[in-house]
C-alpha atoms as a PDB file:
ATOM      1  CA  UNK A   1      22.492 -11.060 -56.313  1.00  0.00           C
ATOM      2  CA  UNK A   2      23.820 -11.710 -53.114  1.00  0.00           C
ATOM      3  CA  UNK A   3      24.177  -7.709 -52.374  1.00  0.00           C
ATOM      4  CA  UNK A   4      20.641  -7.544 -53.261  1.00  0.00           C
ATOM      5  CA  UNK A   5      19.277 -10.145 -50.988  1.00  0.00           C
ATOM      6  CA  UNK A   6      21.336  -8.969 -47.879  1.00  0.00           C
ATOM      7  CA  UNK A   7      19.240  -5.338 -48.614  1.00  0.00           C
ATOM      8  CA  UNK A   8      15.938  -6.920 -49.323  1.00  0.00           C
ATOM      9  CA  UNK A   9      17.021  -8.238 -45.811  1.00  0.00           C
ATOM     10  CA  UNK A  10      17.793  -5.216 -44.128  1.00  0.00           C
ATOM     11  CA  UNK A  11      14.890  -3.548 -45.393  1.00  0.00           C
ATOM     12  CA  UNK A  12      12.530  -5.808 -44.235  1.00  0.00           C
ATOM     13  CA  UNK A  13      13.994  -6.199 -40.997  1.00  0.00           C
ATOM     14  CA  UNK A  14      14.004  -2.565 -40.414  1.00  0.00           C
ATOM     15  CA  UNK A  15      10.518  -1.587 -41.193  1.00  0.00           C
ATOM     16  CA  UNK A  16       9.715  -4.882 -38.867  1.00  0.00           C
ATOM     17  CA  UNK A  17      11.331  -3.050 -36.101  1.00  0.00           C
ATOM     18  CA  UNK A  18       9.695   0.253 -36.931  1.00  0.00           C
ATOM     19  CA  UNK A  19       6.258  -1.178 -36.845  1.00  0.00           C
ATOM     20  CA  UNK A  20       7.237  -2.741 -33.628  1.00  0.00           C
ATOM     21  CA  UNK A  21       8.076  -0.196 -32.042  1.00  0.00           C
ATOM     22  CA  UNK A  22       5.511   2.422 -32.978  1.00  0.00           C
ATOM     23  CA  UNK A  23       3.273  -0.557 -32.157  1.00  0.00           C
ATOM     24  CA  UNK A  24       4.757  -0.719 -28.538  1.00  0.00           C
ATOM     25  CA  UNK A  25       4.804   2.918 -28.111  1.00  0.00           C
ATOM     26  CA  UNK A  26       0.989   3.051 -29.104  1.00  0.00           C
ATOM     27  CA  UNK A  27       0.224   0.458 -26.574  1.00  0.00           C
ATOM     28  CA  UNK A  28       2.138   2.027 -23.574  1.00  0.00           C
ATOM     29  CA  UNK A  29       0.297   5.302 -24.534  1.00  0.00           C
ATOM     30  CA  UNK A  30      -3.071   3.393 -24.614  1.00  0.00           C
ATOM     31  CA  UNK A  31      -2.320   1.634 -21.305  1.00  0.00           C
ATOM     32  CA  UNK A  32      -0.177   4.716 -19.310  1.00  0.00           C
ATOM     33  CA  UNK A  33      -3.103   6.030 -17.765  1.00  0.00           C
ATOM     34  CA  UNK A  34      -5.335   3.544 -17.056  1.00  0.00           C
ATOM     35  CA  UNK A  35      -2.208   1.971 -15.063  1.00  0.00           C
ATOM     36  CA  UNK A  36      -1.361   4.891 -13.227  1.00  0.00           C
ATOM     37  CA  UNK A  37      -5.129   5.289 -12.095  1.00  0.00           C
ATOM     38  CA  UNK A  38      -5.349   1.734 -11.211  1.00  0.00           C
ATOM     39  CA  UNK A  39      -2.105   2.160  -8.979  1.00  0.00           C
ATOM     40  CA  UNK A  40      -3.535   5.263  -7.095  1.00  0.00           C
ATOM     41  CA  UNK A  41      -7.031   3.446  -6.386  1.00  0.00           C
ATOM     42  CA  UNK A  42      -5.153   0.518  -5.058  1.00  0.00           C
ATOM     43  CA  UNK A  43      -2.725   2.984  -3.045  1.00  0.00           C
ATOM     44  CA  UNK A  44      -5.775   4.483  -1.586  1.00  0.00           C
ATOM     45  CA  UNK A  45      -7.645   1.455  -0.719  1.00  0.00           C
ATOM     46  CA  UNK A  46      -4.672   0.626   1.257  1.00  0.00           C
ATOM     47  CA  UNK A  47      -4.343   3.643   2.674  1.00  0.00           C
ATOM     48  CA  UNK A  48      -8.497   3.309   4.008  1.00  0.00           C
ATOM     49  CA  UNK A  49      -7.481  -0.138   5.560  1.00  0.00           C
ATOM     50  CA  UNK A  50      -4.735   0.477   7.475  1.00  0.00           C
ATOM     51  CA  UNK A  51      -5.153   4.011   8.971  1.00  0.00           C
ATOM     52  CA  UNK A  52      -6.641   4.417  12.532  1.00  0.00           C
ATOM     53  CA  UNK A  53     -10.473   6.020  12.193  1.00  0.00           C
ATOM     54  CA  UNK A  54     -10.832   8.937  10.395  1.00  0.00           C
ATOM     55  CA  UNK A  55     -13.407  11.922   9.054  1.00  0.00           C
ATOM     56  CA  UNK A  56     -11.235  13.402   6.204  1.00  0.00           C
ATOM     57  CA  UNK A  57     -10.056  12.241   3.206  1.00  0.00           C
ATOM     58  CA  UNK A  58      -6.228  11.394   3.597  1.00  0.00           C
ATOM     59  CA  UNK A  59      -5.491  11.430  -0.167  1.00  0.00           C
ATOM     60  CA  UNK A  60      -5.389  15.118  -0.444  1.00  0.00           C
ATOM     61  CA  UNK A  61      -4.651  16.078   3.465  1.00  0.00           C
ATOM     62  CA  UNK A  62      -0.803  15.217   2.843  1.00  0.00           C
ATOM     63  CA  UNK A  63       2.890  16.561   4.254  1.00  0.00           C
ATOM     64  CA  UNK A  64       5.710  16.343   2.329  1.00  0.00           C
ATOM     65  CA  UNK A  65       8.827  15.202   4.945  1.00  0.00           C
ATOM     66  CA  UNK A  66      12.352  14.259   3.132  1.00  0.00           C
ATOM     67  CA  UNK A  67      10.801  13.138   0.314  1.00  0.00           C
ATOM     68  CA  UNK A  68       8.316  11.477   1.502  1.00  0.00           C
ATOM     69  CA  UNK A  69       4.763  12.029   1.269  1.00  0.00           C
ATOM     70  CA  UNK A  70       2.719  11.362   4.196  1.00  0.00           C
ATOM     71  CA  UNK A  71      -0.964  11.052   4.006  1.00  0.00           C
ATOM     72  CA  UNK A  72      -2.501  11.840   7.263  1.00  0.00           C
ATOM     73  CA  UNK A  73      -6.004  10.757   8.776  1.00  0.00           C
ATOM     74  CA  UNK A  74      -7.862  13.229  11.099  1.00  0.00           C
ATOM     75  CA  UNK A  75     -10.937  12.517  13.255  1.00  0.00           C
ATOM     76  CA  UNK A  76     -12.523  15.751  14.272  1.00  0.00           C
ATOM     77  CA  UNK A  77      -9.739  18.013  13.281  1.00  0.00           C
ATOM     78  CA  UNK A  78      -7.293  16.066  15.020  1.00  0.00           C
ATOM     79  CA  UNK A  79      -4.758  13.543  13.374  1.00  0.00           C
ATOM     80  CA  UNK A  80      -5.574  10.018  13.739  1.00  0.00           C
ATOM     81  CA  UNK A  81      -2.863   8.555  12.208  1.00  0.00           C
ATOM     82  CA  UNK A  82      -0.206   9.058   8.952  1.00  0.00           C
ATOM     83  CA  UNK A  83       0.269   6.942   6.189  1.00  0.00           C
ATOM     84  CA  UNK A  84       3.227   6.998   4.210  1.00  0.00           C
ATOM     85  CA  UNK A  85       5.624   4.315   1.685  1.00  0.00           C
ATOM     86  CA  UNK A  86       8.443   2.177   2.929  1.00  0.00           C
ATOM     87  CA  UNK A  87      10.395   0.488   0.514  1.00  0.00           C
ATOM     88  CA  UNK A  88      12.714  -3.004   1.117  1.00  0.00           C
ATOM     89  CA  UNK A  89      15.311  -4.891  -0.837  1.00  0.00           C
ATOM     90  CA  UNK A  90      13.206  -8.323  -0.914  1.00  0.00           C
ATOM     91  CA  UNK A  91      15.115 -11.599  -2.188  1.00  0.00           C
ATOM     92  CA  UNK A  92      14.377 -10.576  -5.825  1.00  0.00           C
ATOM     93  CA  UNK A  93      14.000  -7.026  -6.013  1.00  0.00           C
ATOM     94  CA  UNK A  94      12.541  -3.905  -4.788  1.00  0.00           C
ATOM     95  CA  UNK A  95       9.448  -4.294  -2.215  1.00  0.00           C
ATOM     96  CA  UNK A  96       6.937  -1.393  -2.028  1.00  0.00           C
ATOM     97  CA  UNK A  97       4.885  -1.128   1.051  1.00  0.00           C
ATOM     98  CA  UNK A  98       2.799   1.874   2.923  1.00  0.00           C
ATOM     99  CA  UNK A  99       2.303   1.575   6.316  1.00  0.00           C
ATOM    100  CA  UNK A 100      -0.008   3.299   8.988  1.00  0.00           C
ATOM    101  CA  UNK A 101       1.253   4.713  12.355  1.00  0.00           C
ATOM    102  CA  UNK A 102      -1.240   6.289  15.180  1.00  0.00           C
ATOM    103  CA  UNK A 103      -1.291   9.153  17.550  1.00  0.00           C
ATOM    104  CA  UNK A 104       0.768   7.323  20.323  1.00  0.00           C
ATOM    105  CA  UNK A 105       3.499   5.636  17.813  1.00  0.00           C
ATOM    106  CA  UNK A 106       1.596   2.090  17.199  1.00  0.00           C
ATOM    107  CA  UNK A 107       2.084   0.524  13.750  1.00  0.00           C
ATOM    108  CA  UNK A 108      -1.970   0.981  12.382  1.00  0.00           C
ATOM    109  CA  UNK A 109      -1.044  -1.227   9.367  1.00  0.00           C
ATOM    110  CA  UNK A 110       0.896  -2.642   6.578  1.00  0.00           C
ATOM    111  CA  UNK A 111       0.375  -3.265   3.297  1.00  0.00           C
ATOM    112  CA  UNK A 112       2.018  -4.312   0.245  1.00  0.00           C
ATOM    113  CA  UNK A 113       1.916  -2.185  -2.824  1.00  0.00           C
ATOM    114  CA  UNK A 114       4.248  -3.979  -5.142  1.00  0.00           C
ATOM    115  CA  UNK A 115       7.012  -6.645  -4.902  1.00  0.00           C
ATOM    116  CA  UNK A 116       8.563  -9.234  -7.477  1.00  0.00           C
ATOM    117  CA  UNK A 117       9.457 -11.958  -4.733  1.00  0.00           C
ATOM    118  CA  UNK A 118       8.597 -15.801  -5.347  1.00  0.00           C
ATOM    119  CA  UNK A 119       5.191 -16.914  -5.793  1.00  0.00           C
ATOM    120  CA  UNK A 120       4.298 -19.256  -3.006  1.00  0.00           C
ATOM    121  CA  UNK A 121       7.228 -17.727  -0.762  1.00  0.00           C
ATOM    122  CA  UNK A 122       8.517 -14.509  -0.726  1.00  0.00           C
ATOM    123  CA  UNK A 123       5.388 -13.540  -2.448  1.00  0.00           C
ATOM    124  CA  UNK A 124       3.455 -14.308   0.837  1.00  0.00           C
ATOM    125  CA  UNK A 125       4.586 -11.301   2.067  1.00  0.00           C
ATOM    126  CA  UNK A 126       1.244  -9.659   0.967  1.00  0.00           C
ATOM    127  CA  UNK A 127      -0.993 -12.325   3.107  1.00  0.00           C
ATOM    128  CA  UNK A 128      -2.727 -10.585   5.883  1.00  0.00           C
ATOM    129  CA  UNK A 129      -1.191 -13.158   8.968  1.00  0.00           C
ATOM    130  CA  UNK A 130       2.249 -11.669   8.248  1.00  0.00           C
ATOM    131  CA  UNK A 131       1.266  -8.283   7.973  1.00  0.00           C
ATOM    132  CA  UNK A 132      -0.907  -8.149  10.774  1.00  0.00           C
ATOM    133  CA  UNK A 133       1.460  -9.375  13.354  1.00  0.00           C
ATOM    134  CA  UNK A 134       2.956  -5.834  12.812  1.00  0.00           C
ATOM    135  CA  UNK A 135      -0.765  -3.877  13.732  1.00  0.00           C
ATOM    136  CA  UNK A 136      -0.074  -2.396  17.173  1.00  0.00           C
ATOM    137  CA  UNK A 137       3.686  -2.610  17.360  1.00  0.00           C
ATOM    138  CA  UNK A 138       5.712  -0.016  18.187  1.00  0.00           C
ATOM    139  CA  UNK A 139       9.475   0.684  19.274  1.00  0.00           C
ATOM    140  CA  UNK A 140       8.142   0.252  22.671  1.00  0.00           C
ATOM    141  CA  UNK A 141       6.078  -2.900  23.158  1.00  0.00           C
ATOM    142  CA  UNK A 142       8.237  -5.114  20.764  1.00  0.00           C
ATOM    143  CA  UNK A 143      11.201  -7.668  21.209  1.00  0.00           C
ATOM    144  CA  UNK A 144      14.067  -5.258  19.325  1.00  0.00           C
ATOM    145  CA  UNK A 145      17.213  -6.159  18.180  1.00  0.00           C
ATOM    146  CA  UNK A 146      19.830  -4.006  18.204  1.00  0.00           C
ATOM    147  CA  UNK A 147      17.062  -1.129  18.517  1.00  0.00           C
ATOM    148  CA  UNK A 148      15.089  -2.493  15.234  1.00  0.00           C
ATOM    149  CA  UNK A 149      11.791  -4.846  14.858  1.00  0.00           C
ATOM    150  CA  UNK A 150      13.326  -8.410  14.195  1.00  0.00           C
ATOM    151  CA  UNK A 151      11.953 -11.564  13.237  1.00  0.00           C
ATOM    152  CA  UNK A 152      11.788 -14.856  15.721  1.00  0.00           C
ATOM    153  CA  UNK A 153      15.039 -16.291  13.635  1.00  0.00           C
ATOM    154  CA  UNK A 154      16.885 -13.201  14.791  1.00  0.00           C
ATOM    155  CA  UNK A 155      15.447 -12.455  18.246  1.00  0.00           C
ATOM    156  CA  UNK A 156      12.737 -10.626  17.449  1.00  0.00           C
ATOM    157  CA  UNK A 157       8.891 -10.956  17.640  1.00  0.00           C
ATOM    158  CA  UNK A 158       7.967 -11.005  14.126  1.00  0.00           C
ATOM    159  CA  UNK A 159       6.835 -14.569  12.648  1.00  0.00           C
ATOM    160  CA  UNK A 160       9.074 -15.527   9.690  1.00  0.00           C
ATOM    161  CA  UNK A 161       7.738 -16.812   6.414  1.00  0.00           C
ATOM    162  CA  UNK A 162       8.332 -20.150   6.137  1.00  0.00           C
ATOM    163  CA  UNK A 163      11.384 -21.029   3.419  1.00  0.00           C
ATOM    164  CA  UNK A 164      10.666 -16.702   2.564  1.00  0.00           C
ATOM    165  CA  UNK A 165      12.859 -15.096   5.367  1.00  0.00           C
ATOM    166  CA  UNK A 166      14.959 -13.237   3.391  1.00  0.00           C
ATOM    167  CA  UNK A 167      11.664 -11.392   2.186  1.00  0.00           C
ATOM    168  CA  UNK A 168       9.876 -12.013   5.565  1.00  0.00           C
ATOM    169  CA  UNK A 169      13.291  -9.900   7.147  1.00  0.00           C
ATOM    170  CA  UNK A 170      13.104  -7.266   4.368  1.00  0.00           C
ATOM    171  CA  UNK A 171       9.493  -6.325   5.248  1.00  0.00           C
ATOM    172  CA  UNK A 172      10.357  -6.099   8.804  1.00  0.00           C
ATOM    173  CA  UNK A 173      13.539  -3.890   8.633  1.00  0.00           C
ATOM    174  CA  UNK A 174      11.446  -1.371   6.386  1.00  0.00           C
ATOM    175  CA  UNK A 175       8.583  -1.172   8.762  1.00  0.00           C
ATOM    176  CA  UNK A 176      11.143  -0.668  11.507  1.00  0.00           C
ATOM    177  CA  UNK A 177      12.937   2.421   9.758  1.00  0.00           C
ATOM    178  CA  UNK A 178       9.018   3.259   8.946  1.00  0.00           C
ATOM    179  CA  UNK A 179       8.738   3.524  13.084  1.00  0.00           C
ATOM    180  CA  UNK A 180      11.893   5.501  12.883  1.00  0.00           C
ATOM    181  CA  UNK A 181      10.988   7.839  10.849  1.00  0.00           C
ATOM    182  CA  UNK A 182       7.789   8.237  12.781  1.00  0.00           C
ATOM    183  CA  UNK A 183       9.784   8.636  15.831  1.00  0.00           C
ATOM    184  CA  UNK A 184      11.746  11.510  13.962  1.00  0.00           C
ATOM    185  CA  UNK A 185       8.523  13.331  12.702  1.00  0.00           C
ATOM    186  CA  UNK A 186       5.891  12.173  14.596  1.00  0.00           C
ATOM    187  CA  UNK A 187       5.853  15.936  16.406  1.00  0.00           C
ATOM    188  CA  UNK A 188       5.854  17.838  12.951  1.00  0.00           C
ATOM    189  CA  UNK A 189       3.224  15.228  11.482  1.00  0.00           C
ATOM    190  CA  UNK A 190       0.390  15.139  14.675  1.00  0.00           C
ATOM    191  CA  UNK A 191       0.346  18.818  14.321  1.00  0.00           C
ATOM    192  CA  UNK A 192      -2.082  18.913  11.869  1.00  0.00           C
ATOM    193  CA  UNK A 193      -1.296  22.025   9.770  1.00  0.00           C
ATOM    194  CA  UNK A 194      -0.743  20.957   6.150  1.00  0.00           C
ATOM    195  CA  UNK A 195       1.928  22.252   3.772  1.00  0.00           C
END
């Protein structure tokens, strides 16, 4: 009786997990592209905010540099500015961000695509008065530390989140090795020829 019950068991807790799963694989099917579209119309939005003017649409006028894919902005056949994705180590995980970058090497814009920091802390990352103090920075025109964008704590210019500056410096070290890579491509980027 015993040998019976523990199959009757089994059984039952094997079809449990079958319909479970075939009812989370049905689900992620359902929801896969409506996800994925709703990421690329929020990537573009952002994209439209924090590039300098422009006549084109930057979704499909891209460059692909290391990797990286680099939307760029023209205004009468001329780039404007490039757009591209940063990414930081936050206080609890992975922090997504593109950011905007004009003709003469000024930071156009930030903005946060994804993150998993605190709510009410780390999670204020995505509030406009942090990431508008870095609109019109450069490499140039900011207090640097040890050749990087800092924040006030360490020297720098950049206003720390309150209680958040783990997050708050994660943010501005990406944007900083955003300028960099700027720096390194800017030439190959304002040249306008796709590829």
């Amino acid at each position: 009786m015993k040998r019976y019950n523990s199959i009757k068991l089994i059984t039952v807790l094997t079809l449990t997990c079958v319909l479970a799963g075939a009812l989370l694989a049905w689900v992620d099917n359902l929801t896969r592209e409506p996800i994925a579209r709703q990421e690329k119309e929020a990537k573009l939005r952002a994209i439209r905010a924090i590039l300098p003017a422009f006549d084109n649409n930057p979704s499909i006028t891209t460059k692909q540099i290391e990797g990286t894919t680099c939307y760029l902005g023209t205004w009468e056949s001329e780039v404007s500015g490039v757009a591209f994705d940063v990414f930081a180590d936050g206080f609890s995980g992975k922090i997504k961000l593109i950011m905007g970058v004009d003709r003469e090497a000024n930071i156009s814009g930030v903005w946060v695509l994804g993150h998993l920091e605190t709510p009410g802390l780390g999670a204020n990352i995505t509030k406009p008065w942090f990431t508008g103090q870095f609109k019109d920075k450069s490499l140039e025109n900011s207090r640097l530390v040890a050749g990087r964008l800092a924040v006030e704590k360490d020297g720098g210019d950049i206003d720390a989140i309150t209680g958040a500056t783990i997050s708050s410096r994660a943010v501005t070290e990406a944007v900083s090795k955003g300028l960099d890579f700027f720096q390194k491509h800017g030439e190959e980027l304002l040249d306008g020829k796709e590829k």
